[in-house]
C-alpha atoms as a PDB file:
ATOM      1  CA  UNK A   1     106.885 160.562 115.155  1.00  0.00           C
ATOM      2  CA  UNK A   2     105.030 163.700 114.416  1.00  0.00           C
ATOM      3  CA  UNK A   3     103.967 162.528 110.641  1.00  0.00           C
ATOM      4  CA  UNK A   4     102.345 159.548 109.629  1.00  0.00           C
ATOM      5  CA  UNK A   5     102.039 159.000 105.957  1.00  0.00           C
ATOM      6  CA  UNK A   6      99.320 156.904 104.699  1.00  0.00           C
ATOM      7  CA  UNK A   7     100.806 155.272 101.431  1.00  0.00           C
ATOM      8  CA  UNK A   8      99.626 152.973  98.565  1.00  0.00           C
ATOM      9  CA  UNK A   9     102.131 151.822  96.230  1.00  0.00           C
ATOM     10  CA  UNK A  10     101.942 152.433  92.369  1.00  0.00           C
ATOM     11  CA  UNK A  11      99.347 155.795  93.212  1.00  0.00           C
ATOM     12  CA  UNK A  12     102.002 158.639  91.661  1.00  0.00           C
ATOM     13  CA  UNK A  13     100.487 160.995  94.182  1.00  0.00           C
ATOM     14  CA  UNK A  14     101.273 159.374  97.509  1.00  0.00           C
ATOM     15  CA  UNK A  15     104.472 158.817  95.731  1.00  0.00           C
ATOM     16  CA  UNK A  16     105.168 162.361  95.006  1.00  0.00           C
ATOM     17  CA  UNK A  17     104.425 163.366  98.853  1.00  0.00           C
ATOM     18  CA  UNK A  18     107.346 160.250  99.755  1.00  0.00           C
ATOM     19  CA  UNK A  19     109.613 161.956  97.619  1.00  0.00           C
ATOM     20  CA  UNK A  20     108.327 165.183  99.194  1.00  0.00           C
ATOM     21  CA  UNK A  21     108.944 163.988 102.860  1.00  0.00           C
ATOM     22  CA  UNK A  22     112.273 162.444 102.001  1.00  0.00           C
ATOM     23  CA  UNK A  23     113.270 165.893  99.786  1.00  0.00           C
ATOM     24  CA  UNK A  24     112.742 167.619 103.270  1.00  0.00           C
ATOM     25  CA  UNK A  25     114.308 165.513 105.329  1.00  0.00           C
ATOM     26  CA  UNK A  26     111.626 165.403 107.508  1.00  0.00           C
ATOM     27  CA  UNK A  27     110.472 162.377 109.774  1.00  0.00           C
ATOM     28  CA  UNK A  28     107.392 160.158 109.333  1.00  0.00           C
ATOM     29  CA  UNK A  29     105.401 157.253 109.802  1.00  0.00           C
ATOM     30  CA  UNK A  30     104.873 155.041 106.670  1.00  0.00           C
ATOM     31  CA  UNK A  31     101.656 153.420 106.947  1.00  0.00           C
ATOM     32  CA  UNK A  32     101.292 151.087 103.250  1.00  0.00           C
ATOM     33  CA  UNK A  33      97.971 150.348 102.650  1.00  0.00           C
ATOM     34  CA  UNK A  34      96.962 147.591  99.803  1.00  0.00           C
ATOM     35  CA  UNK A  35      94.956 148.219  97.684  1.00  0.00           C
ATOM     36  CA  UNK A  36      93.766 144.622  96.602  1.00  0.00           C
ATOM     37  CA  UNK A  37      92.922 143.911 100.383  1.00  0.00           C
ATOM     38  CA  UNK A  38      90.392 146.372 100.644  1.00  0.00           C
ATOM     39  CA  UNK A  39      92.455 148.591 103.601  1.00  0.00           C
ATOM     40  CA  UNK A  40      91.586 152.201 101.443  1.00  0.00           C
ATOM     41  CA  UNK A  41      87.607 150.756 102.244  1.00  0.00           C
ATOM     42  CA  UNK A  42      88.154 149.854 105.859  1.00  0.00           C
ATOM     43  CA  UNK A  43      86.000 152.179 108.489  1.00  0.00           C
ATOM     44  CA  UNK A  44      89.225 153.452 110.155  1.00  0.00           C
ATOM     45  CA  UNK A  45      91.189 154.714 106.675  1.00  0.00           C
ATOM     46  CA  UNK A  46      87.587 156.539 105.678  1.00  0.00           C
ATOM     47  CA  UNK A  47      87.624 158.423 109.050  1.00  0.00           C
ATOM     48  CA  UNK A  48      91.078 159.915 107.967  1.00  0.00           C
ATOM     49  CA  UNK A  49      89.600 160.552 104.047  1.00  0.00           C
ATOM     50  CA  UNK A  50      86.822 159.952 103.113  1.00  0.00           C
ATOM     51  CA  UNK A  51      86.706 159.633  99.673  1.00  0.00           C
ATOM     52  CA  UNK A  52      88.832 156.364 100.573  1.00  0.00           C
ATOM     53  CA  UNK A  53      92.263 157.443  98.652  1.00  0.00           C
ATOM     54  CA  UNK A  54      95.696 158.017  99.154  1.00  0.00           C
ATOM     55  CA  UNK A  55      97.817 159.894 100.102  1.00  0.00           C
ATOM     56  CA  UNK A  56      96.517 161.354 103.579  1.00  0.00           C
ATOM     57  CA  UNK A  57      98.830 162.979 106.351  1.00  0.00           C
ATOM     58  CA  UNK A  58      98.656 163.286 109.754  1.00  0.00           C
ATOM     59  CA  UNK A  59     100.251 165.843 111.849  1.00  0.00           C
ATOM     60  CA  UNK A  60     100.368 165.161 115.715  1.00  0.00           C
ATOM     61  CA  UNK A  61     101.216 168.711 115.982  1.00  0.00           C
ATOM     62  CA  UNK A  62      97.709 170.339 115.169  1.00  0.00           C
ATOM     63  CA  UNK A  63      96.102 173.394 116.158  1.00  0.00           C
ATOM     64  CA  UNK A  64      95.570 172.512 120.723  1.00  0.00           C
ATOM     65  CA  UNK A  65      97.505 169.807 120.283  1.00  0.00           C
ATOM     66  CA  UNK A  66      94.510 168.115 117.954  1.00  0.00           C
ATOM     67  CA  UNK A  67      96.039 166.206 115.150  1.00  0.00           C
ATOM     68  CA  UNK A  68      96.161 167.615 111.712  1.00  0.00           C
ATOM     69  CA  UNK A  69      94.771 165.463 109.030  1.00  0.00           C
ATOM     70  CA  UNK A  70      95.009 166.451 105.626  1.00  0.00           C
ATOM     71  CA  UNK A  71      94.472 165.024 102.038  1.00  0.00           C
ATOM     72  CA  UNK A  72      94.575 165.544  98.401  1.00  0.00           C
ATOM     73  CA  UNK A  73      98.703 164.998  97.296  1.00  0.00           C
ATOM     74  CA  UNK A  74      98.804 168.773  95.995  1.00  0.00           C
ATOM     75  CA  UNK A  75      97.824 170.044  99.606  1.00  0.00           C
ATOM     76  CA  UNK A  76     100.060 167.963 101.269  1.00  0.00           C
ATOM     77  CA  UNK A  77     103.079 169.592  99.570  1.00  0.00           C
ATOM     78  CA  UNK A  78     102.393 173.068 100.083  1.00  0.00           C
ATOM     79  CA  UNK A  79     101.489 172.297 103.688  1.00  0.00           C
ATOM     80  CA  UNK A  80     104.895 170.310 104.371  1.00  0.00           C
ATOM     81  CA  UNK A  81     106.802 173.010 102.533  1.00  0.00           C
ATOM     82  CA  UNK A  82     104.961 175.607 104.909  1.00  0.00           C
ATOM     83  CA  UNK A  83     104.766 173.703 107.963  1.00  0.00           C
ATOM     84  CA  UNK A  84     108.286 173.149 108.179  1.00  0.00           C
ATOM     85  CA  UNK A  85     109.850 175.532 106.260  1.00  0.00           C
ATOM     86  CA  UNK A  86     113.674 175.348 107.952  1.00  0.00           C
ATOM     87  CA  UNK A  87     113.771 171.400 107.034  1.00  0.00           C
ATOM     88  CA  UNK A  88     115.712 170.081 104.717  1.00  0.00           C
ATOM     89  CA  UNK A  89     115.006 171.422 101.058  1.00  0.00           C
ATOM     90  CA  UNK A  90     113.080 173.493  99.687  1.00  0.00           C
ATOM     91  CA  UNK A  91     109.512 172.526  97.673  1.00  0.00           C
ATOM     92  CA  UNK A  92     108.561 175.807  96.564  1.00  0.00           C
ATOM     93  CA  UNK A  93     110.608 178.625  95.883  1.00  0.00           C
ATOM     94  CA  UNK A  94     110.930 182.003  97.869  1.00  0.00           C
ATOM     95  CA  UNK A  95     109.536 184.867  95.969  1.00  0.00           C
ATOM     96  CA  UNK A  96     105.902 184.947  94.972  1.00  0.00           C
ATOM     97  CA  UNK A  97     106.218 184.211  90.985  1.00  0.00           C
ATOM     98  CA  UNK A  98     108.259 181.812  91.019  1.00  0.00           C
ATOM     99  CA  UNK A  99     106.317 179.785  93.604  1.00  0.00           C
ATOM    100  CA  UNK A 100     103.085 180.705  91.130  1.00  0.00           C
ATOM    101  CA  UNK A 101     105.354 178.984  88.586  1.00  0.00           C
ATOM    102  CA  UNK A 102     105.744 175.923  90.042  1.00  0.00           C
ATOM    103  CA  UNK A 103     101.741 175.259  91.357  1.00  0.00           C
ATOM    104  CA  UNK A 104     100.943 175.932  87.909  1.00  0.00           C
ATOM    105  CA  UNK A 105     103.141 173.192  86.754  1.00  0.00           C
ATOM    106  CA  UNK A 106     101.991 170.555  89.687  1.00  0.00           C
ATOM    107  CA  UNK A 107      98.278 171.485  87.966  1.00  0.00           C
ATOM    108  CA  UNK A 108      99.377 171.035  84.590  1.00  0.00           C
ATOM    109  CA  UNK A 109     100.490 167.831  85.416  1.00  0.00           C
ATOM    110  CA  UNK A 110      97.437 166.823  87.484  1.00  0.00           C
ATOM    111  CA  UNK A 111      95.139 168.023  84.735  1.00  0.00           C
ATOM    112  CA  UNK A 112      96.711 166.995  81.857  1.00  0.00           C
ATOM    113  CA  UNK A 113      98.989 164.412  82.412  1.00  0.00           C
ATOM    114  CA  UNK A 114      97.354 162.364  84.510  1.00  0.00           C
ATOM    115  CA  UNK A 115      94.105 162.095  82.099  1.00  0.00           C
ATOM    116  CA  UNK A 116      96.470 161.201  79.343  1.00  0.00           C
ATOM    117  CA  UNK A 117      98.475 158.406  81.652  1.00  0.00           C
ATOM    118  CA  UNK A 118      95.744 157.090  82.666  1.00  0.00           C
ATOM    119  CA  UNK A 119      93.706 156.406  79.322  1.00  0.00           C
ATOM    120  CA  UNK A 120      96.812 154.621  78.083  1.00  0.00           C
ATOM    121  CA  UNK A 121      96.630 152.471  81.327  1.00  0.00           C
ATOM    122  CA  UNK A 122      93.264 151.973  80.854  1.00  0.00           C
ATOM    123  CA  UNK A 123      93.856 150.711  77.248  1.00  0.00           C
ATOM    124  CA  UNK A 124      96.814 148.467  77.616  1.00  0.00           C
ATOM    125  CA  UNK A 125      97.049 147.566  81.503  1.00  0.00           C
ATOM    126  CA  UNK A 126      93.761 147.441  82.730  1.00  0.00           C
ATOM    127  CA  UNK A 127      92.488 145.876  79.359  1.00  0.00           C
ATOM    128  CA  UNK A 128      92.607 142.273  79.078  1.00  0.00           C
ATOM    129  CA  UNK A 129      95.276 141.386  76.425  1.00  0.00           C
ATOM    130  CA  UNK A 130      92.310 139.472  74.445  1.00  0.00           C
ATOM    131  CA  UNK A 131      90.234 143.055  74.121  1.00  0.00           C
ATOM    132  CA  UNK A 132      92.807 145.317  73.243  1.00  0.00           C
ATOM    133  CA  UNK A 133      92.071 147.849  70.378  1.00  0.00           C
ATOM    134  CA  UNK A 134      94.979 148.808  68.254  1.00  0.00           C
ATOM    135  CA  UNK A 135      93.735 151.720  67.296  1.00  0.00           C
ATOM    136  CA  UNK A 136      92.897 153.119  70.579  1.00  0.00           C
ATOM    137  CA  UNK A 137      95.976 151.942  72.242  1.00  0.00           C
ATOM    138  CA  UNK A 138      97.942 153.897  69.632  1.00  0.00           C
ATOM    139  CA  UNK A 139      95.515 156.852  69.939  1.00  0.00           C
ATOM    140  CA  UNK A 140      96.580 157.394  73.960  1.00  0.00           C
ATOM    141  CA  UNK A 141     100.405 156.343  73.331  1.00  0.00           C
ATOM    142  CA  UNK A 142     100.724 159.328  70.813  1.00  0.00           C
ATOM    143  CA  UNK A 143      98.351 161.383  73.155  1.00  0.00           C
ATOM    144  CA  UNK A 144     100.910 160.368  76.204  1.00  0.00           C
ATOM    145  CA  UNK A 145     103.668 161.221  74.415  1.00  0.00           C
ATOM    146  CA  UNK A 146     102.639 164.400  72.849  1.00  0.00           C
ATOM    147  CA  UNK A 147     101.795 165.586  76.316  1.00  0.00           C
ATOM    148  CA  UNK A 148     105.699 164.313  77.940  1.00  0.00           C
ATOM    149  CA  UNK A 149     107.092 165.959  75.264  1.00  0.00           C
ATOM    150  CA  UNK A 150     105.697 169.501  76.059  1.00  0.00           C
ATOM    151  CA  UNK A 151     107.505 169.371  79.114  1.00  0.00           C
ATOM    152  CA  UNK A 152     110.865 169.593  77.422  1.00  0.00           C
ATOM    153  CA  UNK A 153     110.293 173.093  77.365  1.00  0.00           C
ATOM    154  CA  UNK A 154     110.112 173.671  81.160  1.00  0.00           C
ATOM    155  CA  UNK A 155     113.372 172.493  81.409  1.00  0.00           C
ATOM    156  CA  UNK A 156     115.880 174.739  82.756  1.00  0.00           C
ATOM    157  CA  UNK A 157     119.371 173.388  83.690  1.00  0.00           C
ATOM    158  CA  UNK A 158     118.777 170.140  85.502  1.00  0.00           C
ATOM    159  CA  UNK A 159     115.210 170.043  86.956  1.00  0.00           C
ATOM    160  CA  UNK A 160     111.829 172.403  86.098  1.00  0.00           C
ATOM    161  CA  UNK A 161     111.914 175.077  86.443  1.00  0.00           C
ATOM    162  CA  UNK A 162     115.176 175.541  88.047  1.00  0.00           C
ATOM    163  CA  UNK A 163     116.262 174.037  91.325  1.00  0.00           C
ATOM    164  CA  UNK A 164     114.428 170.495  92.117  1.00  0.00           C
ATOM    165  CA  UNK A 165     111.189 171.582  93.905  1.00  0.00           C
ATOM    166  CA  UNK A 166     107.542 169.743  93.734  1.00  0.00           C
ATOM    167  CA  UNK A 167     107.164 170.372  90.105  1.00  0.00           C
ATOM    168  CA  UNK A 168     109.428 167.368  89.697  1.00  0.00           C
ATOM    169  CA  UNK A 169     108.255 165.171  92.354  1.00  0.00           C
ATOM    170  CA  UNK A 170     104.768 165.744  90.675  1.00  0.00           C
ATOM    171  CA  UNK A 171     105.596 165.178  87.134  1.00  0.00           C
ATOM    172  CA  UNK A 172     108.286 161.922  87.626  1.00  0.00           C
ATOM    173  CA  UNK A 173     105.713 159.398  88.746  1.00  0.00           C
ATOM    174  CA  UNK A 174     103.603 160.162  86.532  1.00  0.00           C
ATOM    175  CA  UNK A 175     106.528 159.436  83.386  1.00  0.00           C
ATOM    176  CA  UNK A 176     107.113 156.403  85.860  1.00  0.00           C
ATOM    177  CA  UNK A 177     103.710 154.780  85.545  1.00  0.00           C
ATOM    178  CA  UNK A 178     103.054 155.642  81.670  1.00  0.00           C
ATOM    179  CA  UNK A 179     106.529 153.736  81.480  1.00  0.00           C
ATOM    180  CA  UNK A 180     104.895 150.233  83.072  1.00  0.00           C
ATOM    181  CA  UNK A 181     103.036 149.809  79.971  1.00  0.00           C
ATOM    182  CA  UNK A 182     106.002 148.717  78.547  1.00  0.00           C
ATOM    183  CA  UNK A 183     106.099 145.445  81.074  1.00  0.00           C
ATOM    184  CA  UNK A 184     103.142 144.285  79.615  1.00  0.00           C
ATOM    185  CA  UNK A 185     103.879 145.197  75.843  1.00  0.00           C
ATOM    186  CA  UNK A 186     107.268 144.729  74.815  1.00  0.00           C
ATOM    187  CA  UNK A 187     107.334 146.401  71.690  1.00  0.00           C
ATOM    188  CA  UNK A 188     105.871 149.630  73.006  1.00  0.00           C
ATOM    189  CA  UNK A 189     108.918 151.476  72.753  1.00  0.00           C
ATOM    190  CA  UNK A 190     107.274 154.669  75.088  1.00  0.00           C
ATOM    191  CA  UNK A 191     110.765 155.274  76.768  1.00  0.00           C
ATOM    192  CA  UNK A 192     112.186 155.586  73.336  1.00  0.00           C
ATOM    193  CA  UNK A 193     109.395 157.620  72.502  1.00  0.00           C
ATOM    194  CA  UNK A 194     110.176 160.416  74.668  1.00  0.00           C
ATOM    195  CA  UNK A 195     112.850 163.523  73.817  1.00  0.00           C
ATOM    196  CA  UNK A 196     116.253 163.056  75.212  1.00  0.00           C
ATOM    197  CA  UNK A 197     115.874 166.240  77.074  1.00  0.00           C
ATOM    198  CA  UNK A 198     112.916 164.040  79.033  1.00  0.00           C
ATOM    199  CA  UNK A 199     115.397 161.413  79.802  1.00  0.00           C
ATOM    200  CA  UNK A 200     117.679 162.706  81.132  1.00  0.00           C
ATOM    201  CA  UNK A 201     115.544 165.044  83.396  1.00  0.00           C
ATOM    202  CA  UNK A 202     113.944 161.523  84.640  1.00  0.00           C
ATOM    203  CA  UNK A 203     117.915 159.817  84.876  1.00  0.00           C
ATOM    204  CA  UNK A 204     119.083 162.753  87.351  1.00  0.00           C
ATOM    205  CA  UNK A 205     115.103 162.217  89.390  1.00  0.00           C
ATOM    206  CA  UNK A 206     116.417 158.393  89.585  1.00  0.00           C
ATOM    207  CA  UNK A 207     119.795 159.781  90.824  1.00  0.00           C
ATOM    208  CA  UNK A 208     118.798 161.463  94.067  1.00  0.00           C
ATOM    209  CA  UNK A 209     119.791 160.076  97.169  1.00  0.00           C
ATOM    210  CA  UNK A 210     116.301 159.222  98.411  1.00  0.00           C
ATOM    211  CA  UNK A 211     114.582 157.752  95.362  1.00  0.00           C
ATOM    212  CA  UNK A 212     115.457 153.900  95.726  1.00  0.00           C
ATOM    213  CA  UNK A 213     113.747 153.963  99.164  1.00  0.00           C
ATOM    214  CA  UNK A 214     110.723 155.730  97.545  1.00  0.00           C
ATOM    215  CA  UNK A 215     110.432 153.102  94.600  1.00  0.00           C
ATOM    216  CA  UNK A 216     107.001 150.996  94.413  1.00  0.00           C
ATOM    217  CA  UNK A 217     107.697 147.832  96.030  1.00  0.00           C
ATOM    218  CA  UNK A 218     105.619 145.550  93.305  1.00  0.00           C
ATOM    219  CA  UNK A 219     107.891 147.518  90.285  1.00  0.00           C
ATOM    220  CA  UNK A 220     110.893 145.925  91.095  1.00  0.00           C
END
């Protein structure tokens, strides 16, 4: 296959390039690497990245017939979106402002979503249960779910934005992973937390063809 894909499970932004290769219908290589074994430090993975993370890429059909290797999720996207451009669906749309539209949303999420998910994972799931503080764990929920919530308004008709494109694929695993505090605290209530408009954006996400094959492993 042309593509290998270089995958950890759990990491929402190799998961957003899986939905991305599946979204274009595009073949690939899926290489999972674990993260508890040590593979993202082995000599071999840092050769490919070398700030030892996933997602990375590789495209046997580089520049002289080199192979293309390419990290950093957001990247990845536009490249596969302007790489292959005829397969399957489309990431990004056509005309110039409305593909402005959509990077600005994959940032938003990267720069203000992500932060937000991960101090609430960093309070309740990487926290031992013994050392949890109250105050702070309620301090990042509300912070979590203030920041969902401001997403209702980029709603328009069933997806961002418009049509399904990498906006969504960016945003969903990130919902998805705030979501798995719930596993370890029962009475977190975060789903319920979360405008209706939210859910039911993330219920037609889940109803895709492709997203049961793209679900982390360990989560189910």
């Amino acid at each position: 296959m042309a593509i290998t894909f270089y995958y950890g499970a759990g990491s929402p932004f190799a998961w957003r390039v899986w939905l991305a290769l599946e979204h274009k219908l595009l073949d690939y290589d899926l290489r999972v690497l674990s993260f508890s074994q040590g593979d993202l430090k082995k000599p071999e993975f840092a050769a490919l990245n070398p700030r030892r993370k996933v997602p990375v890429l590789v495209d046997a059909h580089g520049p002289g017939q080199v192979p293309f290797v390419l990290y950093e999720s957001a990247a990845i996207l536009e490249y596969l979106e302007e790489a292959y451009p005829a397969s399957g669906m489309p990431l990004f749309p056509g005309d110039v402002r409305g593909r402005a539209q959509i990077r600005r949303m994959v940032c938003e999420a990267d720069n203000y979503v992500a932060p937000a998910v991960n101090r609430l994972l960093s309070r309740v799931l990487f926290t031992p249960e013994a050392q949890w503080n109250e105050d702070k764990i309620a301090a990042a929920r509300k912070d979590c779910v203030d920041e969902l919530s401001t997403w209702t308004s980029q709603i328009r008709g069933d997806y961002l934005a418009g049509p399904l494109s990498a906006a969504d694929l960016t945003f969903y695993p990130m919902v998805a992973l705030a979501l798995r505090c719930e596993k370890k605290r029962f009475d977190f209530a975060l789903r319920a937390a979360l405008p209706k408009a939210i859910a039911g954006w993330m219920r037609r996400i889940e109803g895709l063809p492709y997203f049961s094959k793209t679900w982390p492993a360990h989560w189910k």
